[in-house]
Protein backbone atom coordinates (compact mmCIF):
# COMPACT_ATOMS: atom_id res chain seq x y z
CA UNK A 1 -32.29 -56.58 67.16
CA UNK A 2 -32.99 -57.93 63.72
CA UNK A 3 -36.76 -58.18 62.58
CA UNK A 4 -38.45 -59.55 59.20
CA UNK A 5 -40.62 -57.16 58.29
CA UNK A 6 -43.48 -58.33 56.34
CA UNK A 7 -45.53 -55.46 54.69
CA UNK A 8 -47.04 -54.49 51.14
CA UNK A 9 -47.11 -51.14 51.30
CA UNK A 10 -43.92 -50.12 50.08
CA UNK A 11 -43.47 -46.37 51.23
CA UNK A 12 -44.64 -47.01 54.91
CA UNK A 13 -41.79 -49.67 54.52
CA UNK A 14 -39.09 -47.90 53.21
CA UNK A 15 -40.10 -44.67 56.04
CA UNK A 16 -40.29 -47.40 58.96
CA UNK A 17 -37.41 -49.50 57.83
CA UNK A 18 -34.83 -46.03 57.98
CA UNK A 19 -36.57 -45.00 61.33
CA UNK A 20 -36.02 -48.02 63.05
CA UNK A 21 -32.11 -48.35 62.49
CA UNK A 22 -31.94 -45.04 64.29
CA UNK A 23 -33.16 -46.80 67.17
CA UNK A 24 -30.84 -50.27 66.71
CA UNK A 25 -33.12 -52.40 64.75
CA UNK A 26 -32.57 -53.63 61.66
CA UNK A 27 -35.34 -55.06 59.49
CA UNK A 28 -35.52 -57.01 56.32
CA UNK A 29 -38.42 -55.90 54.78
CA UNK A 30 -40.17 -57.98 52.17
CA UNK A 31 -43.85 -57.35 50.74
CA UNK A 32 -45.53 -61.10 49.94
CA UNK A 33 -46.09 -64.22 52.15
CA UNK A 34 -43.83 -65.77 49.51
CA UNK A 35 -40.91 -64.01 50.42
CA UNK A 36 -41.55 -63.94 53.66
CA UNK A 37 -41.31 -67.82 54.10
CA UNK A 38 -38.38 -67.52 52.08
CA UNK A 39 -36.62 -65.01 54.44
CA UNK A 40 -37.20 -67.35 57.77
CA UNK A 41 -35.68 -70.08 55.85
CA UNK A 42 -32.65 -68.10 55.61
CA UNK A 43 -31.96 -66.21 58.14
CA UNK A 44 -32.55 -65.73 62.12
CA UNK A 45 -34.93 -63.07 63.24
CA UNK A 46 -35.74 -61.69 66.81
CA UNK A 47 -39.48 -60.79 65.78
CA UNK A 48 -41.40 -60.93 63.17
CA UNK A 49 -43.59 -57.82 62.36
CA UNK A 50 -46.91 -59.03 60.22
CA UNK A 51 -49.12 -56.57 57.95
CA UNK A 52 -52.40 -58.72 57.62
CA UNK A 53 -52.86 -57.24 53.76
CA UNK A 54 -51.11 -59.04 51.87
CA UNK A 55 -51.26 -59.12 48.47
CA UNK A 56 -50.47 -63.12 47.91
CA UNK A 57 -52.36 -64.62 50.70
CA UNK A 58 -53.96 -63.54 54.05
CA UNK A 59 -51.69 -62.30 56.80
CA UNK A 60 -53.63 -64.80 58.93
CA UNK A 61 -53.23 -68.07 56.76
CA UNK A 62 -49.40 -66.73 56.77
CA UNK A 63 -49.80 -66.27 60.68
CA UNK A 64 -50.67 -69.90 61.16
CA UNK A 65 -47.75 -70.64 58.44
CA UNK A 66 -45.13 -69.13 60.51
CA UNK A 67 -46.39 -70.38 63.79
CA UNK A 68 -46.01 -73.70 61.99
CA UNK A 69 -42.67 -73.33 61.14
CA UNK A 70 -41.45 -71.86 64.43
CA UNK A 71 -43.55 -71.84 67.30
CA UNK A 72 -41.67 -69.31 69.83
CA UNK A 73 -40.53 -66.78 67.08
CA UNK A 74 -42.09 -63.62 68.54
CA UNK A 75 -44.73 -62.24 66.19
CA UNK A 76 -46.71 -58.55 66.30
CA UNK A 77 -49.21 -58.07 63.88
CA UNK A 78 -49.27 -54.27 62.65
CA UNK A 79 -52.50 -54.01 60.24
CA UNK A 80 -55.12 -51.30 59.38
CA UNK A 81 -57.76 -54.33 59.84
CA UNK A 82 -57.91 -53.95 63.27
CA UNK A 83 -61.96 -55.13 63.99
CA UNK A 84 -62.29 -57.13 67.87
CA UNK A 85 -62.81 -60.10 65.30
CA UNK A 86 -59.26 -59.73 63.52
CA UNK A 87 -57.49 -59.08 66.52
CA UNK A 88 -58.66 -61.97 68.68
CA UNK A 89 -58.00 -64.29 66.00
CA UNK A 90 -54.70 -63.23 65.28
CA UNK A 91 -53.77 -63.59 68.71
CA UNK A 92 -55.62 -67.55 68.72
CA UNK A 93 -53.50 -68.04 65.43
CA UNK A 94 -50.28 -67.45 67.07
CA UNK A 95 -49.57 -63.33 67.43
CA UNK A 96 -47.88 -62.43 70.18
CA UNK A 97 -48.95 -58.49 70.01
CA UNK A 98 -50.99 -56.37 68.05
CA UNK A 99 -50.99 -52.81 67.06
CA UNK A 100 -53.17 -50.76 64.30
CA UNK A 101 -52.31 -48.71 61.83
CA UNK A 102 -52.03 -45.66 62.23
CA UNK A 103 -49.40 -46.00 65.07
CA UNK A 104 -46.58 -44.44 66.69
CA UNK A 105 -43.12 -45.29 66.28
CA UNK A 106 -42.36 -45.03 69.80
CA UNK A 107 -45.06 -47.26 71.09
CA UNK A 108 -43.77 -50.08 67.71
CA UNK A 109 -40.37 -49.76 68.87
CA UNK A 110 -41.62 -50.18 72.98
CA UNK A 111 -43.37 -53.33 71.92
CA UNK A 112 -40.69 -54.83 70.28
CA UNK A 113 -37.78 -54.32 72.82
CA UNK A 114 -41.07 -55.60 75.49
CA UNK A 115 -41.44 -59.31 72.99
CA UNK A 116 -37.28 -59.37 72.79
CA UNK A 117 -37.44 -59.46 76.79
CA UNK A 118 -40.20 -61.77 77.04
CA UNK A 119 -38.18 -64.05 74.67
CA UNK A 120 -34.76 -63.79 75.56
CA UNK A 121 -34.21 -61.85 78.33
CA UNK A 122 -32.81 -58.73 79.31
CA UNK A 123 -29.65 -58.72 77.74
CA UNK A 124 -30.86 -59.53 73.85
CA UNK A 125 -31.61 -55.87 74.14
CA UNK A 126 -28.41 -54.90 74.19
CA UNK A 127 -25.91 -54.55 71.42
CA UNK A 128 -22.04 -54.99 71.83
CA UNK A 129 -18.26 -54.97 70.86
CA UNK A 130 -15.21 -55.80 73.41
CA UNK A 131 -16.34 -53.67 76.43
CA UNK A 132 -18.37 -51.29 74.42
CA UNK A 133 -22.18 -52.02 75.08
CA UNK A 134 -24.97 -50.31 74.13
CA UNK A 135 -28.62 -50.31 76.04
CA UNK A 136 -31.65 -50.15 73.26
CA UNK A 137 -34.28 -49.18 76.06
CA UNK A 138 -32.33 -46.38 77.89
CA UNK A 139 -30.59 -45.47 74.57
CA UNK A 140 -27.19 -44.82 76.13
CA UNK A 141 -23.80 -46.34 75.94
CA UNK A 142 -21.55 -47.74 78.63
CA UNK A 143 -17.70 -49.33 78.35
CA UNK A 144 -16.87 -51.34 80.94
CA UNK A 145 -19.92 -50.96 82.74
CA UNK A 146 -19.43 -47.43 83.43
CA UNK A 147 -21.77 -44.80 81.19
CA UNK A 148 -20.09 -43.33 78.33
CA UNK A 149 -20.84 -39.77 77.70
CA UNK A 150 -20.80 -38.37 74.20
CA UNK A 151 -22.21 -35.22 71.91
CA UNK A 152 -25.48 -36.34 69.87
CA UNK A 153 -23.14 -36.36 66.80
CA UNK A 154 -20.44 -38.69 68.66
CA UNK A 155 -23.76 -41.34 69.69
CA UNK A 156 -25.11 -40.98 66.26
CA UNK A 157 -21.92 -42.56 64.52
CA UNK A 158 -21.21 -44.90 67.03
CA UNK A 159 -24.27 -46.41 67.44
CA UNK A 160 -24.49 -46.76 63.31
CA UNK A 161 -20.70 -48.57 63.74
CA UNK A 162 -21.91 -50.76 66.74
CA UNK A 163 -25.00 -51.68 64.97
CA UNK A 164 -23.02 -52.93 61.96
CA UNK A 165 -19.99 -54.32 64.27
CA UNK A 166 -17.31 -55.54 61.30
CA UNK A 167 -18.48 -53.72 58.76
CA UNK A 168 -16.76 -51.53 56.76
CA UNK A 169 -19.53 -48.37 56.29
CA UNK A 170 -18.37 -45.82 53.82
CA UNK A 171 -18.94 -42.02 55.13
CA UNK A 172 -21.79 -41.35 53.17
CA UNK A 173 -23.87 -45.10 54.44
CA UNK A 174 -22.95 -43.39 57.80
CA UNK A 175 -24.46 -39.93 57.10
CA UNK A 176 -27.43 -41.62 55.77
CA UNK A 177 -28.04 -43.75 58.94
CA UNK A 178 -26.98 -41.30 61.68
CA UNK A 179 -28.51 -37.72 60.31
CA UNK A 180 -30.87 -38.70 57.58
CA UNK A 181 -32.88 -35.33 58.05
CA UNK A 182 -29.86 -32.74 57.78
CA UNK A 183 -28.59 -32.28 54.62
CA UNK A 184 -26.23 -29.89 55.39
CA UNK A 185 -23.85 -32.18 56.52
CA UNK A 186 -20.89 -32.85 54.59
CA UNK A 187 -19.42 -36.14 54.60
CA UNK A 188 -15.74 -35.01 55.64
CA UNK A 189 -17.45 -34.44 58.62
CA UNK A 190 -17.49 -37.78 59.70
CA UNK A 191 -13.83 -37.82 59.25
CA UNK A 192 -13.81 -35.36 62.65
CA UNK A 193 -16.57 -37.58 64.83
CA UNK A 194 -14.64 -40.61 64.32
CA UNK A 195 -11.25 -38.64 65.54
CA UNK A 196 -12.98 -37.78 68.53
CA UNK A 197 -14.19 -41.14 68.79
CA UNK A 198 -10.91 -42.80 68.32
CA UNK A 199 -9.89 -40.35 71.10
CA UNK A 200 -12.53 -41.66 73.43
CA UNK A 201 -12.01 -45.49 72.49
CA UNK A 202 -8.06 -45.34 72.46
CA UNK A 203 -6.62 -48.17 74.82
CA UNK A 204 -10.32 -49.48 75.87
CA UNK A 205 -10.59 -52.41 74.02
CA UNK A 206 -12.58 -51.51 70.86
CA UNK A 207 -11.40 -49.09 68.30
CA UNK A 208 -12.14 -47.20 65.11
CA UNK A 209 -11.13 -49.40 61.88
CA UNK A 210 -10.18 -47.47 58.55
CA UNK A 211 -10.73 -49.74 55.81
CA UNK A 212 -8.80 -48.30 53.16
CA UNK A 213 -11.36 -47.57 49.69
CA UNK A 214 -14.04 -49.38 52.16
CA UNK A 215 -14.79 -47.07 55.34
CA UNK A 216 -14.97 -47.32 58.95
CA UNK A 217 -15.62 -50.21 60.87
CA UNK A 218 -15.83 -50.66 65.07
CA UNK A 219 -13.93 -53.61 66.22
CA UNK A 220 -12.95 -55.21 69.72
CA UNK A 221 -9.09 -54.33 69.99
C-alpha cells in the first residue's frame, strides 16, 4: 500500500513514516497543501492521510481540493482538531475516516487496510512477487498458496525485499527497515538471513538477487 501523507509536523512524520513500512506501507510524506497537490499530480496513491493544520491553507479547503481532483481516492483525516464540528464537516467535505491525535498506530494502520478494502477489494491488501505473496492484515507470508514459515529475522528481510520488489536495497537500507530499534546488529548479518532465504526460495519461482556494488533485490525467477 502506498499513501501520501500530508502532515506539518515533521517529527511525528518522520516516527510514523519508519513505523508504517514495518507494517507494508509506504508513505510519501510532504508538509504543505502545495506539495501535496503536487504529489497527486504525480503519482498514484491508495489513501490519502490528511493533518487538518496546515501551515499553507486549511486541511479542509485542501479536503474539498482533493475531492475535486479525484473523487474516490480514499481519504482519513488524522488531526488534533478533532471538535463534533470539525469532524462532521470533514466527513461532508469528502473524508472517508477520521481519527484524532493522539492515536495508536495499530488502530491508523487497521483503518487504512479497512479504506484499501472498501476501495479495491480484498486482494489490494496484499503484496506480491511470482508465487510469493504476502497478507498485510494477518501479517504472514504464503508461496503458492500454502503458509510460509520463517524466524522473525527471516520475515523481517523478506518483507523489506517484497515491499521494494526490483529494487536493489543495500544491507544497511535493509537493517534500517527491518530492525530499526537494535543496534547491535551488524550488517554482515544480513549476508546469513538472505542465505537462509535463498535456501527457502530455491526452485519456487522467486529468488534472492545480488546486485553487485548495489544490494539485494527479490525477483520472480
Amino acid at each position: 500500500m502506498r499513501i501520501l501523507l500530508v502532515e506539518d509536523e515533521h517529527t511525528l512524520a518522520t516516527w510514523l513514516c519508519k513505523a508504517l513500512e514495518r507494517s507494508g506501507i509506504i508513505a510519501q510524506w510532504v508538509d504543505s497543501a502545495r506539495t501535496a497537490l503536487a504529489s497527486m499530480g504525480r503519482g498514484a496513491h491508495d489513501v490519502i492521510v490528511l493533518d487538518l493544520g496546515l501551515p499553507d491553507v486549511d486541511g479542509q479547503e485542501l479536503l474539498a481540493q482533493i475531492r475535486a481532483r479525484d473523487p474516490l481516492v480514499p481519504t482519513l483525516v488524522l488531526t488534533a482538531r478533532d471538535t463534533l464540528a470539525d469532524k462532521v464537516r470533514a466527513f461532508h467535505t469528502g473524508a472517508d475516516d477520521f481519527l484524532a491525535k493522539p492515536f495508536q498506530l495499530e488502530e491508523l494502520e487497521a483503518r487504512l487496510h479497512a479504506l484499501l478494502r472498501r476501495a479495491r477489494g480484498a486482494q489490494a491488501a496484499r503484496l506480491a512477487c511470482g508465487p510469493l505473496s504476502y497478507d498485510l492484515a494477518s501479517q504472514r507470508f504464503a508461496l503458492n498458496d500454502e503458509v510460509l514459515a520463517l524466524s522473525p529475522r527471516e520475515h523481517a528481510l523478506l518483507r523489506v525485499l517484497l515491499q521494494h520488489s526490483g529494487e536493489p536495497m543495500s544491507k544497511q537500507q535493509i537493517l534500517e527497515r527491518m530492525l530499526p530499534d537494535e543496534a547491535d546488529i551488524h550488517p554482515e548479518a544480513v549476508e546469513v538471513i538472505v542465505h537462509r532465504l535463498r535456501k527457502r526460495l530455491d526452485g519456487t519461482g522467486v529468488r534472492v538477487a545480488t546486485f553487485r556494488g548495489l544490494g539485494y533485490a527479490l525477483e520472480a525467477a
